[in-house]
PDB file of N, CA and C in Angstrom:
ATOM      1  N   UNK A   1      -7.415  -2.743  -5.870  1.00  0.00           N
ATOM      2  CA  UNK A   1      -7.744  -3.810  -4.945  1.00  0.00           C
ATOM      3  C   UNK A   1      -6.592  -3.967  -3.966  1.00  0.00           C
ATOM      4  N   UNK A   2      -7.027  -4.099  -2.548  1.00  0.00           N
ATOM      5  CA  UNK A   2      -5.999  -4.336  -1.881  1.00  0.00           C
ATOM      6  C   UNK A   2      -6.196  -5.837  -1.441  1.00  0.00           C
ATOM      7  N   UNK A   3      -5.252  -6.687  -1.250  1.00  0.00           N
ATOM      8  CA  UNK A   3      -4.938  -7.802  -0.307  1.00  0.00           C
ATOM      9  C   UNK A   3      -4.167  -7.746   0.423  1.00  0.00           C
ATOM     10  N   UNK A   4      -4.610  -8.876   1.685  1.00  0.00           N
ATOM     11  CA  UNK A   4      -4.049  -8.720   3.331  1.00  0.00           C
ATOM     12  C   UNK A   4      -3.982  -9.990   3.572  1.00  0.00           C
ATOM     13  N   UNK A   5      -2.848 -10.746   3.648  1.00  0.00           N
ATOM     14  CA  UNK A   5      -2.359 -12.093   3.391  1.00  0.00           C
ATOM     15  C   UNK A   5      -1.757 -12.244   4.877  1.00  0.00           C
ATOM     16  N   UNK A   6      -2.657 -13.331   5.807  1.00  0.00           N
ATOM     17  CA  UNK A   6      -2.233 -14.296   7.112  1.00  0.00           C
ATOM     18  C   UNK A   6      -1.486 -15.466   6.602  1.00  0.00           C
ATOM     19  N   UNK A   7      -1.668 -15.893   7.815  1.00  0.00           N
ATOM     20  CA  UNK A   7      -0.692 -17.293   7.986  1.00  0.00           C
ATOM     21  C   UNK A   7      -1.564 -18.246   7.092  1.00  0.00           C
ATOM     22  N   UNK A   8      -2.832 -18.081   7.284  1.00  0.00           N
ATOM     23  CA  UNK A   8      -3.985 -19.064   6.606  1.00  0.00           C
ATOM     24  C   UNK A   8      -5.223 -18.490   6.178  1.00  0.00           C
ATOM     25  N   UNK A   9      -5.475 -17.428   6.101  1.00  0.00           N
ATOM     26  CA  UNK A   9      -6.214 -16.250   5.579  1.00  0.00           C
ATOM     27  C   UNK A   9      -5.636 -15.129   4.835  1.00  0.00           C
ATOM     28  N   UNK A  10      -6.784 -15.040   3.366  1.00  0.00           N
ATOM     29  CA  UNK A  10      -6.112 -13.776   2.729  1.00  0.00           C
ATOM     30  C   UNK A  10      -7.849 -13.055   2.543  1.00  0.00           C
ATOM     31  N   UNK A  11      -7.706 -11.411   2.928  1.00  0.00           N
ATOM     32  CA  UNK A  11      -8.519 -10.723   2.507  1.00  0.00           C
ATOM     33  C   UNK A  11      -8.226 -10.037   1.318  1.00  0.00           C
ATOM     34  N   UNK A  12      -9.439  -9.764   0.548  1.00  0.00           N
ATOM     35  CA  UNK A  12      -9.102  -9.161  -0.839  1.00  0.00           C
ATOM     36  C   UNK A  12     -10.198  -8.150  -0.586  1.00  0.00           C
ATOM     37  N   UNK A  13      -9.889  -6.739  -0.461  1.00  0.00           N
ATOM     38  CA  UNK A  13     -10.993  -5.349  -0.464  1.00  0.00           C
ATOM     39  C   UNK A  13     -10.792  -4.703  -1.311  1.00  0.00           C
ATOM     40  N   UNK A  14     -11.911  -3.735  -1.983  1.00  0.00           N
ATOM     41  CA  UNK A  14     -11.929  -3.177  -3.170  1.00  0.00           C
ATOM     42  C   UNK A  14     -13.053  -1.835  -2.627  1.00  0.00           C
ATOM     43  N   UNK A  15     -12.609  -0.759  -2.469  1.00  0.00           N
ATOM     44  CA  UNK A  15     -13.367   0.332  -2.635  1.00  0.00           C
ATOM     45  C   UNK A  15     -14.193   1.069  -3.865  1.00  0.00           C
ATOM     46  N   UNK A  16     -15.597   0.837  -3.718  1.00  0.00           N
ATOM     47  CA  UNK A  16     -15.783   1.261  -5.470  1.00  0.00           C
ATOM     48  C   UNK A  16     -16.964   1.704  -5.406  1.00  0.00           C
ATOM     49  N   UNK A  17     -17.587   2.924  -5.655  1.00  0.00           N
ATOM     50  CA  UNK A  17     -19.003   3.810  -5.584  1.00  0.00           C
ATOM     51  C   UNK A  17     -19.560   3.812  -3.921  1.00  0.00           C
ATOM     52  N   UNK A  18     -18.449   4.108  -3.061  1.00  0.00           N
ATOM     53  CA  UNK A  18     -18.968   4.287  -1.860  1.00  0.00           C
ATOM     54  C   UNK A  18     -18.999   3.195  -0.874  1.00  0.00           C
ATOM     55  N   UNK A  19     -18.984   1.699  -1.488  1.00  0.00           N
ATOM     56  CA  UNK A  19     -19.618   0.465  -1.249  1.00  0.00           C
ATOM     57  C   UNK A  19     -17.912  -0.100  -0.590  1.00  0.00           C
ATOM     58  N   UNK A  20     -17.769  -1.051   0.058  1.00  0.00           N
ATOM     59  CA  UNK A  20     -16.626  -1.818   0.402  1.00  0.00           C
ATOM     60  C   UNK A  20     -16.863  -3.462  -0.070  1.00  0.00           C
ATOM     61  N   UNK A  21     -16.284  -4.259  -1.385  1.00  0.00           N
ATOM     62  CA  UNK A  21     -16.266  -5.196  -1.739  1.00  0.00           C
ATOM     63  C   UNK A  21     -15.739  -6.017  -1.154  1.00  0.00           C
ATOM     64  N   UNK A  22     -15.662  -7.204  -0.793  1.00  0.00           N
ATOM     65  CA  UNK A  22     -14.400  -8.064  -0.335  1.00  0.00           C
ATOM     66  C   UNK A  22     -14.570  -9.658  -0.341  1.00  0.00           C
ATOM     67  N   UNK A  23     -13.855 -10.278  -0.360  1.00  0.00           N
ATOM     68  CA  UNK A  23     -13.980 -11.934  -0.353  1.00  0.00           C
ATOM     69  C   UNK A  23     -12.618 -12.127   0.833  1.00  0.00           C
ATOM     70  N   UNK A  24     -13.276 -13.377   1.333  1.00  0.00           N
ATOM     71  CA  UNK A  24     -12.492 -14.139   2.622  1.00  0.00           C
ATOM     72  C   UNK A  24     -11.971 -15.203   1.435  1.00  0.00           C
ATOM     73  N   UNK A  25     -10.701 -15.953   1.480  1.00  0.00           N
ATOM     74  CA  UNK A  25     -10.221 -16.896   1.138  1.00  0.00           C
ATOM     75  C   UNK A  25      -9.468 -17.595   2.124  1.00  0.00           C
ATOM     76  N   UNK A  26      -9.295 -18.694   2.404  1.00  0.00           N
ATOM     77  CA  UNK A  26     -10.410 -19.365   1.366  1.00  0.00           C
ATOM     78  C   UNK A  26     -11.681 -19.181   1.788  1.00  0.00           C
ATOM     79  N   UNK A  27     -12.224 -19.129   0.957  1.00  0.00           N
ATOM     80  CA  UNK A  27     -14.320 -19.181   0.635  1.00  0.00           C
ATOM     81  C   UNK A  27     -14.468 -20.202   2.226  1.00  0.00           C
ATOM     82  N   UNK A  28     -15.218 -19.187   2.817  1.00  0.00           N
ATOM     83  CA  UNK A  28     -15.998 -19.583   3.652  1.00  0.00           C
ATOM     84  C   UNK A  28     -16.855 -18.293   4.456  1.00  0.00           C
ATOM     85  N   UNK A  29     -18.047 -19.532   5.531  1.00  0.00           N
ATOM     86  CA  UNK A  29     -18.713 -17.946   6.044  1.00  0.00           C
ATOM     87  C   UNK A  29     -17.871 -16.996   7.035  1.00  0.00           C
ATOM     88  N   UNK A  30     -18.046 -16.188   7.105  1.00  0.00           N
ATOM     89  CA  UNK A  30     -17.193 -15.694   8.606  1.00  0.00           C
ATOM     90  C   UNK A  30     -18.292 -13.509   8.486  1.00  0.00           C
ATOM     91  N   UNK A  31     -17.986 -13.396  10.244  1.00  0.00           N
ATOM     92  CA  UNK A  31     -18.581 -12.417  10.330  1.00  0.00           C
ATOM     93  C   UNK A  31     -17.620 -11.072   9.851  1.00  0.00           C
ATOM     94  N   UNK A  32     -17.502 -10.320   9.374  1.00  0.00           N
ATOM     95  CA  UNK A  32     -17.016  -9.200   8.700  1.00  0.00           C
ATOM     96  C   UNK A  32     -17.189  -7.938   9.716  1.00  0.00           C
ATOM     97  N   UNK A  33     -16.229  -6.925  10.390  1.00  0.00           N
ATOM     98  CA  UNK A  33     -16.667  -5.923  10.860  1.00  0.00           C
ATOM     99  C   UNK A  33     -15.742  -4.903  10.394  1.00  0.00           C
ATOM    100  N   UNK A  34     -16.244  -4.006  10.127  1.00  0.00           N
ATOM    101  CA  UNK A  34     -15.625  -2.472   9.657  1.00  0.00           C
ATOM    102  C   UNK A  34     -15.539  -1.692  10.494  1.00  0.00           C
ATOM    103  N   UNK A  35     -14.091  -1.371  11.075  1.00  0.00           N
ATOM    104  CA  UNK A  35     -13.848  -0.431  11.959  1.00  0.00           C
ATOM    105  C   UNK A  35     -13.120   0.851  11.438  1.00  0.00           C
ATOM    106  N   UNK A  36     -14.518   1.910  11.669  1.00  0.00           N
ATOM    107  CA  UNK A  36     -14.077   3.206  11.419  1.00  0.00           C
ATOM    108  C   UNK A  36     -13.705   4.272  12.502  1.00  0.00           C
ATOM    109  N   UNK A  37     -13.905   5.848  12.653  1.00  0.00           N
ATOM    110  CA  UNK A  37     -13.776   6.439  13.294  1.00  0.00           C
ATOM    111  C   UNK A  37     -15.618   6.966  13.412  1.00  0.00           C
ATOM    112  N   UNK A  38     -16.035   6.586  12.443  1.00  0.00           N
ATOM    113  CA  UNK A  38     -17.854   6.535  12.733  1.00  0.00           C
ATOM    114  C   UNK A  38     -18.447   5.911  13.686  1.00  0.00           C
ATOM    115  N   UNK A  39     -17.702   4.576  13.861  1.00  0.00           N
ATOM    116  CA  UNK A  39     -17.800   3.445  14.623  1.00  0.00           C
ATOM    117  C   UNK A  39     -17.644   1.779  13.802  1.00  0.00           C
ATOM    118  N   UNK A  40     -18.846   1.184  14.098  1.00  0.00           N
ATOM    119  CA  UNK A  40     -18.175  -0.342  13.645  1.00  0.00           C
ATOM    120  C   UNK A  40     -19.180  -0.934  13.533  1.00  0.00           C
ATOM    121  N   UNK A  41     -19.427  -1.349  12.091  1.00  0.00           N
ATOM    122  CA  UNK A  41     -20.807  -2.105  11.353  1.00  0.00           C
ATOM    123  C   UNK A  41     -20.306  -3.600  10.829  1.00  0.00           C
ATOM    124  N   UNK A  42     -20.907  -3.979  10.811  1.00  0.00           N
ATOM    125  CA  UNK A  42     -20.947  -5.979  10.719  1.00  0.00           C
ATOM    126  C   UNK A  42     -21.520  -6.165   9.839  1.00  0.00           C
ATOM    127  N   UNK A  43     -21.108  -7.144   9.019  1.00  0.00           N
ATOM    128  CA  UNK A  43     -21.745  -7.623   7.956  1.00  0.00           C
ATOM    129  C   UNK A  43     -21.383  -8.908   7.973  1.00  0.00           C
ATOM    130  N   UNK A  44     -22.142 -10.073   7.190  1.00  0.00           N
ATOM    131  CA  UNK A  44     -21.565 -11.609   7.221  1.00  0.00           C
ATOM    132  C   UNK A  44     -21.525 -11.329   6.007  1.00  0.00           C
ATOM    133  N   UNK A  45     -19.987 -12.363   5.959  1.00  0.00           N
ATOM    134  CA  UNK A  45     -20.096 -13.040   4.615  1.00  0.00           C
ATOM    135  C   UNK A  45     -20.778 -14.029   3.722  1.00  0.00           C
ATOM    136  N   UNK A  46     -21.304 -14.516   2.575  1.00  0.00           N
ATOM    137  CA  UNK A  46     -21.622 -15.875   2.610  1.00  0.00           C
ATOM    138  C   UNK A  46     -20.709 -16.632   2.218  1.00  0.00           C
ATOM    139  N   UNK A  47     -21.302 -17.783   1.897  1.00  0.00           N
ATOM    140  CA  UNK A  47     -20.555 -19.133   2.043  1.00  0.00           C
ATOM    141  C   UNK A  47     -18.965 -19.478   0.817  1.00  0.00           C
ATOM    142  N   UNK A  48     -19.267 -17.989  -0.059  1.00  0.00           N
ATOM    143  CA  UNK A  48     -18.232 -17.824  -0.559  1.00  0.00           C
ATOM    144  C   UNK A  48     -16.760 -16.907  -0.128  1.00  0.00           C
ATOM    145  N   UNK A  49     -17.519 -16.639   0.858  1.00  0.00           N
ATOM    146  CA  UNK A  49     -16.473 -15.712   1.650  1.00  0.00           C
ATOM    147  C   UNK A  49     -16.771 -14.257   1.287  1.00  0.00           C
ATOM    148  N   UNK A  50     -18.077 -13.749   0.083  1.00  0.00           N
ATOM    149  CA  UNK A  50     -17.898 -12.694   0.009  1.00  0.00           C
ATOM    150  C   UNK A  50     -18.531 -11.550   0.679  1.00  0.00           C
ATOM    151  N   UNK A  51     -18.129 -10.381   0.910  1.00  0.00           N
ATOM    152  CA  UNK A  51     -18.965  -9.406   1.585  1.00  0.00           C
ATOM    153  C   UNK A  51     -19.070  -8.354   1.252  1.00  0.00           C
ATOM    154  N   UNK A  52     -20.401  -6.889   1.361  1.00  0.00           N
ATOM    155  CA  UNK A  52     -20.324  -5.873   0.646  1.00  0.00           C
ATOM    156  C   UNK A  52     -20.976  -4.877   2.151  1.00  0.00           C
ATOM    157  N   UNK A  53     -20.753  -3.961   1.897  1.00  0.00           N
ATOM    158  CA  UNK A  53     -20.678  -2.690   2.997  1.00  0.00           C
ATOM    159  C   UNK A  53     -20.432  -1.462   2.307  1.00  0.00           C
ATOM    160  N   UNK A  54     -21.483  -0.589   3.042  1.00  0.00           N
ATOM    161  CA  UNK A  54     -21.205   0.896   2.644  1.00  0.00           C
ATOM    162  C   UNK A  54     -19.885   1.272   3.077  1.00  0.00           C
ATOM    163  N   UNK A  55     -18.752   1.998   2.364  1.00  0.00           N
ATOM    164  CA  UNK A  55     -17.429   2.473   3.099  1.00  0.00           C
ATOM    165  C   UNK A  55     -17.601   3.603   4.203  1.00  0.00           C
ATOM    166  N   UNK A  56     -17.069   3.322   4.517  1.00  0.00           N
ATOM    167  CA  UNK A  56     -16.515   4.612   5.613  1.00  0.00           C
ATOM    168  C   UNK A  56     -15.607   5.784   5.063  1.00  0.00           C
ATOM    169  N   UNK A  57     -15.899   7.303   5.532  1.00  0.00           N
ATOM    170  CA  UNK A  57     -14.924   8.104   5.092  1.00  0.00           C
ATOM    171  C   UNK A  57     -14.199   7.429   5.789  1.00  0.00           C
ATOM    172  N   UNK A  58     -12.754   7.762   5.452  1.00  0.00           N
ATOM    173  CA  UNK A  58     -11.392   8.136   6.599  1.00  0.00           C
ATOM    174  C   UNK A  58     -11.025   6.620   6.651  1.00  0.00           C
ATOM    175  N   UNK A  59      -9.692   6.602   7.054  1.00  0.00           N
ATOM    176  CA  UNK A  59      -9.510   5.366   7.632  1.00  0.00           C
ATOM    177  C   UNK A  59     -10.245   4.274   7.894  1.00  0.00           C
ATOM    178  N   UNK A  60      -9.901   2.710   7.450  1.00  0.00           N
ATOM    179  CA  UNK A  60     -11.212   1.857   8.116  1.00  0.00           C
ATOM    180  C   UNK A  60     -10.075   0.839   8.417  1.00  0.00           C
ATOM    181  N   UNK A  61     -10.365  -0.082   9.260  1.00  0.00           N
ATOM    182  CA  UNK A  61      -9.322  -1.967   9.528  1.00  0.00           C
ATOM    183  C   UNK A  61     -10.749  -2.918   9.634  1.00  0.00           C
ATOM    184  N   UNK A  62     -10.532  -3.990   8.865  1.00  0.00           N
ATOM    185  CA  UNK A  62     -11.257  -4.683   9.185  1.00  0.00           C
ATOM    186  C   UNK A  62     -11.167  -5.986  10.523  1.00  0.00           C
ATOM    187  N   UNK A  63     -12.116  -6.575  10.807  1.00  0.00           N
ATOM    188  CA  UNK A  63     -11.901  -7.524  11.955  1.00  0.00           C
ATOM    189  C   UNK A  63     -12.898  -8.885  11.462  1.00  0.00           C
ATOM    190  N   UNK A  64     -12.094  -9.906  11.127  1.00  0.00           N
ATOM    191  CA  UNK A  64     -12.769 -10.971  10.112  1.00  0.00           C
ATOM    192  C   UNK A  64     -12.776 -11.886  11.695  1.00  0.00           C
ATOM    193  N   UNK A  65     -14.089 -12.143  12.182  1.00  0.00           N
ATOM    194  CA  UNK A  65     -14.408 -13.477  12.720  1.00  0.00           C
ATOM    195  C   UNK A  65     -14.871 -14.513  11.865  1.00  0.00           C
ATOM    196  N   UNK A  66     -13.733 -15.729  11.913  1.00  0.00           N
ATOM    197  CA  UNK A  66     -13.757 -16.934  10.836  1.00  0.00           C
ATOM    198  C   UNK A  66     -14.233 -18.380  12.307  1.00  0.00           C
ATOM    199  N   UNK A  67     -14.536 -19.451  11.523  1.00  0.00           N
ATOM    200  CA  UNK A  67     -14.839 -20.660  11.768  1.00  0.00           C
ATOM    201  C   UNK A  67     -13.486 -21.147  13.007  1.00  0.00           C
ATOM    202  N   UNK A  68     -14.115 -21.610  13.970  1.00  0.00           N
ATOM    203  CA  UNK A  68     -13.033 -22.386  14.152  1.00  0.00           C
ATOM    204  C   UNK A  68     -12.525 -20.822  15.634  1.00  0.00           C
ATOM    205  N   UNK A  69     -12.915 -20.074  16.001  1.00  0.00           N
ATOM    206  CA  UNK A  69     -12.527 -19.209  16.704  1.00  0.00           C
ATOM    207  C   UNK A  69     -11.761 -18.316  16.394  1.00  0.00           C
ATOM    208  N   UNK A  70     -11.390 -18.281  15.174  1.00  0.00           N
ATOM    209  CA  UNK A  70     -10.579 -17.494  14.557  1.00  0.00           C
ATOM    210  C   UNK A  70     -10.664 -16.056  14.167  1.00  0.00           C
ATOM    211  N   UNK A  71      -9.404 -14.889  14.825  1.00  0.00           N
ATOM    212  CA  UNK A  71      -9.837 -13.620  14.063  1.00  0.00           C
ATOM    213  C   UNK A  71      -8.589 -12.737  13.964  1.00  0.00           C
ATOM    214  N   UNK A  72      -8.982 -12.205  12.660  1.00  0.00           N
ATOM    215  CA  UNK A  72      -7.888 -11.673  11.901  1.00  0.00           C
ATOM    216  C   UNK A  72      -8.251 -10.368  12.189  1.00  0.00           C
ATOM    217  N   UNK A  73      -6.967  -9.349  11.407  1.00  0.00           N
ATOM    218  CA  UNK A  73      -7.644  -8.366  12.271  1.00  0.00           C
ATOM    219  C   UNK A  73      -6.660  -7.491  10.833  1.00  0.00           C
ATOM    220  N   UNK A  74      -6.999  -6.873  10.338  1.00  0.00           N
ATOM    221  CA  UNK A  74      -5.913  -5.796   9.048  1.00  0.00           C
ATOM    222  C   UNK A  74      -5.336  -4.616   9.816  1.00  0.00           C
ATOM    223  N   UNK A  75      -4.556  -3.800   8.777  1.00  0.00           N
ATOM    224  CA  UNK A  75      -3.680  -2.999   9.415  1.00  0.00           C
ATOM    225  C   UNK A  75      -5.256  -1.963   8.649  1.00  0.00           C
ATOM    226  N   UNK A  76      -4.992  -0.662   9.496  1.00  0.00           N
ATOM    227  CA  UNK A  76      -5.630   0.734   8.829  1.00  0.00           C
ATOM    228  C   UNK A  76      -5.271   1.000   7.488  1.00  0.00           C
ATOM    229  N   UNK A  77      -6.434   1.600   6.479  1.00  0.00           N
ATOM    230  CA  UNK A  77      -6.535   1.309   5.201  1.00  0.00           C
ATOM    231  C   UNK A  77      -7.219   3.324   5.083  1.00  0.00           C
ATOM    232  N   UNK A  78      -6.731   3.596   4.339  1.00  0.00           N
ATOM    233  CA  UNK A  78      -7.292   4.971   3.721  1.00  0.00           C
ATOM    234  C   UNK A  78      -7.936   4.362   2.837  1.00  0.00           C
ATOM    235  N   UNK A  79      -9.831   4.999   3.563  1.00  0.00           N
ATOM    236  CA  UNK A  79     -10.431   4.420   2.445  1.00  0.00           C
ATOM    237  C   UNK A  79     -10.745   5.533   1.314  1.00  0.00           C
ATOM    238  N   UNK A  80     -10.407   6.949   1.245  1.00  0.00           N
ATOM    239  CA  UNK A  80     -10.619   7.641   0.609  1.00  0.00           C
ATOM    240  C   UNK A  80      -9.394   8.848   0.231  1.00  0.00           C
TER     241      UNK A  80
END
């Protein structure tokens, strides 16, 4: 499991059977996007903050649009 700890946001991702796991903390909704070299798929979270996505080969960063105008953005992650 990796975590990616902001000023007021922490992501927690987990690569596991292809799939990309993850929870927003704190728990809330926010839009989820996966940026690969495939391109860049969206997913929402729900109201627990959590989210699931097929992985990407190769490299991925995520881009968390949260409440409030807010967006985080991770460093590049080898997802494989």
């Amino acid at each position: 499991m990796l975590t990616f700890t902001g000023e007021t946001t922490t992501v927690e991702v987990e690569v596991a059977g292809g799939r990309l796991v993850g929870q927003v903390l704190p728990p809330g909704p926010a839009e989820i996007e996966v940026r690969s070299a495939e391109g860049t798929t969206g997913v929402p979270a729900d109201d627990l903050g959590r989210f699931t996505v097929a992985s990407a080969a190769g490299p991925f960063s995520l881009r968390l649009r949260l409440a409030g105008d807010r967006t985080v953005v991770t460093d590049w992650i080898s997802g494989h």
